[in-house]
PDB file of N, CA and C in Angstrom:
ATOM      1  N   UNK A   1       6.465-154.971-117.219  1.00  0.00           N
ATOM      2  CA  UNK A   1       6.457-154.088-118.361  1.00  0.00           C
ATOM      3  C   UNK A   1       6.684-154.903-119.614  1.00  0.00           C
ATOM      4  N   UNK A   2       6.264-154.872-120.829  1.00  0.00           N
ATOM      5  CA  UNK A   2       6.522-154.970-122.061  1.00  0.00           C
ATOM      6  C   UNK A   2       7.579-154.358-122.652  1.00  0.00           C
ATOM      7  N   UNK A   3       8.056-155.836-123.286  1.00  0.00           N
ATOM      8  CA  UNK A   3       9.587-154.843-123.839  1.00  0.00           C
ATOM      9  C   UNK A   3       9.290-153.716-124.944  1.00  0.00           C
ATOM     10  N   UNK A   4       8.577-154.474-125.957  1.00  0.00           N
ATOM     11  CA  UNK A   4       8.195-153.145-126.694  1.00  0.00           C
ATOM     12  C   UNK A   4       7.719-151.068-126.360  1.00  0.00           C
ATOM     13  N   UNK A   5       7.891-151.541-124.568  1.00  0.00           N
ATOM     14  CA  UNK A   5       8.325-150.216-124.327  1.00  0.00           C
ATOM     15  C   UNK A   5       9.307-149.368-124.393  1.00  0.00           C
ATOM     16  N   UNK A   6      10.708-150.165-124.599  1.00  0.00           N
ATOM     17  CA  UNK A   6      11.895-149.865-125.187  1.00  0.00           C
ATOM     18  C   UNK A   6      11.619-149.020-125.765  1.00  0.00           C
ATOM     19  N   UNK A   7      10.858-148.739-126.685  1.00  0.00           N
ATOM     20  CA  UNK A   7      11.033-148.113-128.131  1.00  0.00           C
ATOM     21  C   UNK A   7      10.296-146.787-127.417  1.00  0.00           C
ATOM     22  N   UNK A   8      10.203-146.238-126.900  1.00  0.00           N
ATOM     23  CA  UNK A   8       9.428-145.089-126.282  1.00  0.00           C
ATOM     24  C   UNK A   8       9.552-144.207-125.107  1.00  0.00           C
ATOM     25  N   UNK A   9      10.749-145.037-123.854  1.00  0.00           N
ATOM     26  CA  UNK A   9      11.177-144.429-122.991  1.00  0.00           C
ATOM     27  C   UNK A   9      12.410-144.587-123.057  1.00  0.00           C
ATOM     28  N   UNK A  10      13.119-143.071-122.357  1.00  0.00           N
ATOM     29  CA  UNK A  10      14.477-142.932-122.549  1.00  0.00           C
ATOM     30  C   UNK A  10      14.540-142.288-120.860  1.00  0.00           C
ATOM     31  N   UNK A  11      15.941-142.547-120.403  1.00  0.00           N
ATOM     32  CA  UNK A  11      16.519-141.160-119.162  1.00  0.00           C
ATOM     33  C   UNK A  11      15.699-140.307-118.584  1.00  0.00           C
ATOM     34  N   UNK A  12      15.171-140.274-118.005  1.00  0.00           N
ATOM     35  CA  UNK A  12      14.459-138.972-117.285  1.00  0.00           C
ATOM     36  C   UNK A  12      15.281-137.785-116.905  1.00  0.00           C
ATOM     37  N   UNK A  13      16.658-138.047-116.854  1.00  0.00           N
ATOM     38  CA  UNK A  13      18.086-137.317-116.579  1.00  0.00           C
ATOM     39  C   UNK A  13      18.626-136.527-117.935  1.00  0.00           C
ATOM     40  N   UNK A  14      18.640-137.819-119.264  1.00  0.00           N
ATOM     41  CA  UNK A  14      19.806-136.473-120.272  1.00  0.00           C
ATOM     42  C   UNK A  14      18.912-137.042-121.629  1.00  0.00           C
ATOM     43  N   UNK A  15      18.041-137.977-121.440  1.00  0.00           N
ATOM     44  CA  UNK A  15      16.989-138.277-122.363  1.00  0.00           C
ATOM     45  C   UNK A  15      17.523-139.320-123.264  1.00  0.00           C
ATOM     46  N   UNK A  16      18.814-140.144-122.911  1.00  0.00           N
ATOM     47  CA  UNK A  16      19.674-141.192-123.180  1.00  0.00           C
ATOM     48  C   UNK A  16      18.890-142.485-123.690  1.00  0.00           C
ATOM     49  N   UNK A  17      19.422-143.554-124.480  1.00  0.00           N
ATOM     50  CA  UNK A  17      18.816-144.557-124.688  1.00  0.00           C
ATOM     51  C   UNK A  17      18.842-145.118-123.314  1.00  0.00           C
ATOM     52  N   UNK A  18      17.978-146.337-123.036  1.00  0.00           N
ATOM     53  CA  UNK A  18      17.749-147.051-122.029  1.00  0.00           C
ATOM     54  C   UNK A  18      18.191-148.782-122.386  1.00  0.00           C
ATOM     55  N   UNK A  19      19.175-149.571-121.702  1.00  0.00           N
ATOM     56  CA  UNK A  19      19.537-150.785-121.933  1.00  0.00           C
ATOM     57  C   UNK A  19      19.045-151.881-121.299  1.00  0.00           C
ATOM     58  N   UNK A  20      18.305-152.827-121.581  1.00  0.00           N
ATOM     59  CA  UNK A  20      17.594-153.325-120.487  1.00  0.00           C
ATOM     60  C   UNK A  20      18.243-154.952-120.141  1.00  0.00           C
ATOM     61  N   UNK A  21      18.157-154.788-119.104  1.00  0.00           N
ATOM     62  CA  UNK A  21      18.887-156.156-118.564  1.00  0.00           C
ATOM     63  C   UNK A  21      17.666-156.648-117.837  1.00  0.00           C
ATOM     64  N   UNK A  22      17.532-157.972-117.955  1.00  0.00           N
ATOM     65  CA  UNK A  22      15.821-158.994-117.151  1.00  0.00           C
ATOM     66  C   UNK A  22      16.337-159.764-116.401  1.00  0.00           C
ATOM     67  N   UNK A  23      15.702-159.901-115.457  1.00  0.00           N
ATOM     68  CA  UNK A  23      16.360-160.758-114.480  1.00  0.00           C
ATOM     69  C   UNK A  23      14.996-162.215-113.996  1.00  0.00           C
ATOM     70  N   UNK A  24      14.103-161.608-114.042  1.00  0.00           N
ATOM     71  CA  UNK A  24      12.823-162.679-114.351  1.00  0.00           C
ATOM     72  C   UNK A  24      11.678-161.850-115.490  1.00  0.00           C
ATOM     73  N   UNK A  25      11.340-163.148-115.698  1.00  0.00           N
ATOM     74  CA  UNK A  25      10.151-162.534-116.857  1.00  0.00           C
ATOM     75  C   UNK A  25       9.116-163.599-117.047  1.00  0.00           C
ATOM     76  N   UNK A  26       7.713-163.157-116.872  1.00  0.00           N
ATOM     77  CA  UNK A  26       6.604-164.015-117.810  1.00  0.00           C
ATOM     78  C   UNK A  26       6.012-163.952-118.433  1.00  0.00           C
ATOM     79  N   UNK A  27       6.803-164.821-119.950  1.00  0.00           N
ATOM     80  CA  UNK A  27       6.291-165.001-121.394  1.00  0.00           C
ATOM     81  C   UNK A  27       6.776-163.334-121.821  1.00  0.00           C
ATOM     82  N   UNK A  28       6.058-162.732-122.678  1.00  0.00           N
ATOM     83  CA  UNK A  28       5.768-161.340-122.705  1.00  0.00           C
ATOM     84  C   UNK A  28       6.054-160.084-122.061  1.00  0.00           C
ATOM     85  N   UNK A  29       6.066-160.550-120.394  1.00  0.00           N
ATOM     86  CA  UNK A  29       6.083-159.810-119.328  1.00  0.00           C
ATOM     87  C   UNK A  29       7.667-159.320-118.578  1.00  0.00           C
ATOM     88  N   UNK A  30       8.165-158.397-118.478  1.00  0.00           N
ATOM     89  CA  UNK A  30       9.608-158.032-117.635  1.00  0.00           C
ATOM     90  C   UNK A  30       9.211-157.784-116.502  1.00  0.00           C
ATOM     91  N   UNK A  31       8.990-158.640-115.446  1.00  0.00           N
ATOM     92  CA  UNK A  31       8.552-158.779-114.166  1.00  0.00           C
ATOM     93  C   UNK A  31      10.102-158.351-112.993  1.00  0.00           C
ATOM     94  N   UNK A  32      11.002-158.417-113.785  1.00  0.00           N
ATOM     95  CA  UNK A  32      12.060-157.904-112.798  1.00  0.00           C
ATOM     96  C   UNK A  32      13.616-157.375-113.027  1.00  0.00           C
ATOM     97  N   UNK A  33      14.092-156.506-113.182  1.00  0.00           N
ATOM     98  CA  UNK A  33      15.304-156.237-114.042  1.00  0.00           C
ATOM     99  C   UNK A  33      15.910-154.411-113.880  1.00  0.00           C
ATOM    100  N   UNK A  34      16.517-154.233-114.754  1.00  0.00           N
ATOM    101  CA  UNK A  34      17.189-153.185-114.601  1.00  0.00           C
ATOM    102  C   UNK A  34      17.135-152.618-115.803  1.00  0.00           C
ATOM    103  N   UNK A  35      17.176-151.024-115.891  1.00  0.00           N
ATOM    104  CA  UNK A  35      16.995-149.843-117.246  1.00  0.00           C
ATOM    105  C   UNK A  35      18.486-149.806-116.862  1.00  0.00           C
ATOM    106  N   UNK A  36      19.635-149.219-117.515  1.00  0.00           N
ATOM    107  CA  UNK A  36      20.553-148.662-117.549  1.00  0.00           C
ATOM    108  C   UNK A  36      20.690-148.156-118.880  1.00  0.00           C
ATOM    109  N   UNK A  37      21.207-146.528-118.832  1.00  0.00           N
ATOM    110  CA  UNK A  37      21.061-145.239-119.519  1.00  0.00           C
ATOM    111  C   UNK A  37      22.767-145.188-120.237  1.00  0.00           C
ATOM    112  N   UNK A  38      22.335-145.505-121.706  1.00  0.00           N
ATOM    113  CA  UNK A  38      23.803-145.582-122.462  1.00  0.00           C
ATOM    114  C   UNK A  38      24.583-144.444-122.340  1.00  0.00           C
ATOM    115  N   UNK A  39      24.142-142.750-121.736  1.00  0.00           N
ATOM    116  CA  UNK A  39      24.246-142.050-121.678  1.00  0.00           C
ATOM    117  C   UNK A  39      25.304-141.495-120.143  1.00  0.00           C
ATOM    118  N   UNK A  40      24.544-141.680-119.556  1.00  0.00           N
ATOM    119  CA  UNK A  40      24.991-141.445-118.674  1.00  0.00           C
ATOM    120  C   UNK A  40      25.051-142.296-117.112  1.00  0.00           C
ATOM    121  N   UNK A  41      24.758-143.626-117.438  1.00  0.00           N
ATOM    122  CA  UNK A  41      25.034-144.841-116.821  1.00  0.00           C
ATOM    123  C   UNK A  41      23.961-144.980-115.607  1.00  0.00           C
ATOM    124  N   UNK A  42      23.300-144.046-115.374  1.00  0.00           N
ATOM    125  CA  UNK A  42      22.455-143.941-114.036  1.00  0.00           C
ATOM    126  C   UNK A  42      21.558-145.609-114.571  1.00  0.00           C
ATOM    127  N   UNK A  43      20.819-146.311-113.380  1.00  0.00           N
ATOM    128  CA  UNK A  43      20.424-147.481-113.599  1.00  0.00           C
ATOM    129  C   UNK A  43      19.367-147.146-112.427  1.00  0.00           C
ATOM    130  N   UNK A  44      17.884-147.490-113.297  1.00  0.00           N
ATOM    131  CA  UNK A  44      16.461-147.679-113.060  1.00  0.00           C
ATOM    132  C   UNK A  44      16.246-149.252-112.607  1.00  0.00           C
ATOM    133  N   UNK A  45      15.770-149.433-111.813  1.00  0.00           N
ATOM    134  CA  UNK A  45      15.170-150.930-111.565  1.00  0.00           C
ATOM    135  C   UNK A  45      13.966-151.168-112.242  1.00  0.00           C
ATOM    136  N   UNK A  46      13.275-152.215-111.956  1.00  0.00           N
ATOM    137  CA  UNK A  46      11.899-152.596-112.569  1.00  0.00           C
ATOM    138  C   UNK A  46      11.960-153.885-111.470  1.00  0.00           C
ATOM    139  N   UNK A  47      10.416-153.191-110.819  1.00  0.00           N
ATOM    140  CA  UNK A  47      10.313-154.018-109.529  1.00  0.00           C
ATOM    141  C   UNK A  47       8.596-154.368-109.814  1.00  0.00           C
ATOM    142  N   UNK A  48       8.167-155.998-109.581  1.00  0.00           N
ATOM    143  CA  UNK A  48       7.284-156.402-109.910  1.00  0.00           C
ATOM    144  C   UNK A  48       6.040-155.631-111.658  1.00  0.00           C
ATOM    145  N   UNK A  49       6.788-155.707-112.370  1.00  0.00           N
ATOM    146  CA  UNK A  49       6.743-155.527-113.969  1.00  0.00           C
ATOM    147  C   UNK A  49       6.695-153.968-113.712  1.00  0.00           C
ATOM    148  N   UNK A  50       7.004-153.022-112.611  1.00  0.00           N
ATOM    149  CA  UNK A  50       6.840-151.455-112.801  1.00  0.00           C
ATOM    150  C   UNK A  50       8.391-150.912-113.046  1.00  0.00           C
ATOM    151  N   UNK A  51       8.581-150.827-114.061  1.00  0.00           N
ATOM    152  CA  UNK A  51      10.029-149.496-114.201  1.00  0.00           C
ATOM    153  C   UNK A  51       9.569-147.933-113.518  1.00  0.00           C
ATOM    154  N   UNK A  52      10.480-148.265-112.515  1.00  0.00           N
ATOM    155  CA  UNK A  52      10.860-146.593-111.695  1.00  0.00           C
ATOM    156  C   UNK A  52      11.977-146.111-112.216  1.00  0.00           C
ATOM    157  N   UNK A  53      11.563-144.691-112.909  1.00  0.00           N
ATOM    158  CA  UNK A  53      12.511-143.719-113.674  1.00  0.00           C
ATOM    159  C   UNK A  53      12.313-142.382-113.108  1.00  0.00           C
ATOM    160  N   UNK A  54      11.867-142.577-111.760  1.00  0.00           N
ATOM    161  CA  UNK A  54      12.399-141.299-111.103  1.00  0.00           C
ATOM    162  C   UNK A  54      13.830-141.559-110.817  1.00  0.00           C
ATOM    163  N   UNK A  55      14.234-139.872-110.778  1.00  0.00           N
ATOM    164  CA  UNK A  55      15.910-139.834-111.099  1.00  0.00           C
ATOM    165  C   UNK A  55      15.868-140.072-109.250  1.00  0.00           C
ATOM    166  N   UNK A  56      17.504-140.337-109.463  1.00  0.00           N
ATOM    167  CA  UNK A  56      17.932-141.269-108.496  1.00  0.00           C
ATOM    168  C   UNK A  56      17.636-140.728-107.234  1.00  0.00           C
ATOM    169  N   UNK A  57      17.536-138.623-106.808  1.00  0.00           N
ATOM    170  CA  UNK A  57      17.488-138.212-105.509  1.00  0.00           C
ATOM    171  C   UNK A  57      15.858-138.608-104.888  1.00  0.00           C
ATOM    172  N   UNK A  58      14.684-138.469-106.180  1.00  0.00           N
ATOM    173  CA  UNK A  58      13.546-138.926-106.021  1.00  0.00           C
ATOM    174  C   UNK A  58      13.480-140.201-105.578  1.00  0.00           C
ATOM    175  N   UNK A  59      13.930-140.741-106.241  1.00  0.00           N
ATOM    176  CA  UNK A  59      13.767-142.348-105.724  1.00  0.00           C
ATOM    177  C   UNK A  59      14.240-142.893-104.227  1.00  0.00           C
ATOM    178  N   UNK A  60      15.292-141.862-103.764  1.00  0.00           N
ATOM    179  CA  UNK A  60      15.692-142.301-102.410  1.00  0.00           C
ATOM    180  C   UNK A  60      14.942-141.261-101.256  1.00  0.00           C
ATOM    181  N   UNK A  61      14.547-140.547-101.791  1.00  0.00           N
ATOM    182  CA  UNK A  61      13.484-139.775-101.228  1.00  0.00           C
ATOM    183  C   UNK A  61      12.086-140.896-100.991  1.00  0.00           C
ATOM    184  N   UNK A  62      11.490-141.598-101.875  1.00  0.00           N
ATOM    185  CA  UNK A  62      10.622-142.221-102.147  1.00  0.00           C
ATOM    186  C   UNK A  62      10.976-143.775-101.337  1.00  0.00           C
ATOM    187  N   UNK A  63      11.989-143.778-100.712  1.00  0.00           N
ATOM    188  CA  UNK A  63      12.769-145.014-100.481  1.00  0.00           C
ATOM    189  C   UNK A  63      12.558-144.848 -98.970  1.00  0.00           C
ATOM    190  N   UNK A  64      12.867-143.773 -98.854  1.00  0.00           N
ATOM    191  CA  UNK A  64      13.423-142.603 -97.243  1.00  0.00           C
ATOM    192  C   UNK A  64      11.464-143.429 -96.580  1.00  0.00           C
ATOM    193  N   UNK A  65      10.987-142.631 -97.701  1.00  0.00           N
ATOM    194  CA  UNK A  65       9.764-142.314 -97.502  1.00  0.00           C
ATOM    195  C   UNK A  65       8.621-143.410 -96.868  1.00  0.00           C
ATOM    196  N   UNK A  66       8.819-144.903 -97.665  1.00  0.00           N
ATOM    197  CA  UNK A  66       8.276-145.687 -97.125  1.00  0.00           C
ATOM    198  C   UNK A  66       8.714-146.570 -95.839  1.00  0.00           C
ATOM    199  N   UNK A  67       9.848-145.693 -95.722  1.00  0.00           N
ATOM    200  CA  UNK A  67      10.373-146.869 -94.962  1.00  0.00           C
ATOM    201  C   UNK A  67      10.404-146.576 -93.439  1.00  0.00           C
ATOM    202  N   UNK A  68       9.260-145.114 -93.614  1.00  0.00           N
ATOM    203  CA  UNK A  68       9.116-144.566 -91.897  1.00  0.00           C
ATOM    204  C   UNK A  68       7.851-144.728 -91.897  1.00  0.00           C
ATOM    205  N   UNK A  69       7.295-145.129 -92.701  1.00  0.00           N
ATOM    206  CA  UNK A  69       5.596-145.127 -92.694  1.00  0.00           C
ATOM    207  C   UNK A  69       5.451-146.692 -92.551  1.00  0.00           C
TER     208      UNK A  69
END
């Protein structure tokens, strides 16, 4: 993802700013890292440059999900 997405997504939960912590990146690119919500602390990953901001029961649903298929 591009950081300049900052400026445009917030919480999917209380519509909170989003804090972003990188953990790898290329050039331009946030290839791996974490959203965390000034709001209400819930924390989004970003797995190969995609931020997942489904709220957290979706996501372990989605987690559940691949991991029987």
């Amino acid at each position: 993802m591009k950081e300049s997405l900052m400026d445009v997504i917030c919480c999917p939960l209380d519509k909170g700013d989003l804090e972003l912590d990188v953990d790898e990146r290329d050039g331009e690119e946030i290839l791996e890292g974490t959203l965390t919500c000034t709001e209400c602390g819930e924390t989004y990953p970003i797995e190969d440059g995609i931020p997942n901001l489904l709220p957290p029961d979706m996501r372990e649903e989605e987690e559940n999900g691949e991991a029987a298929a």
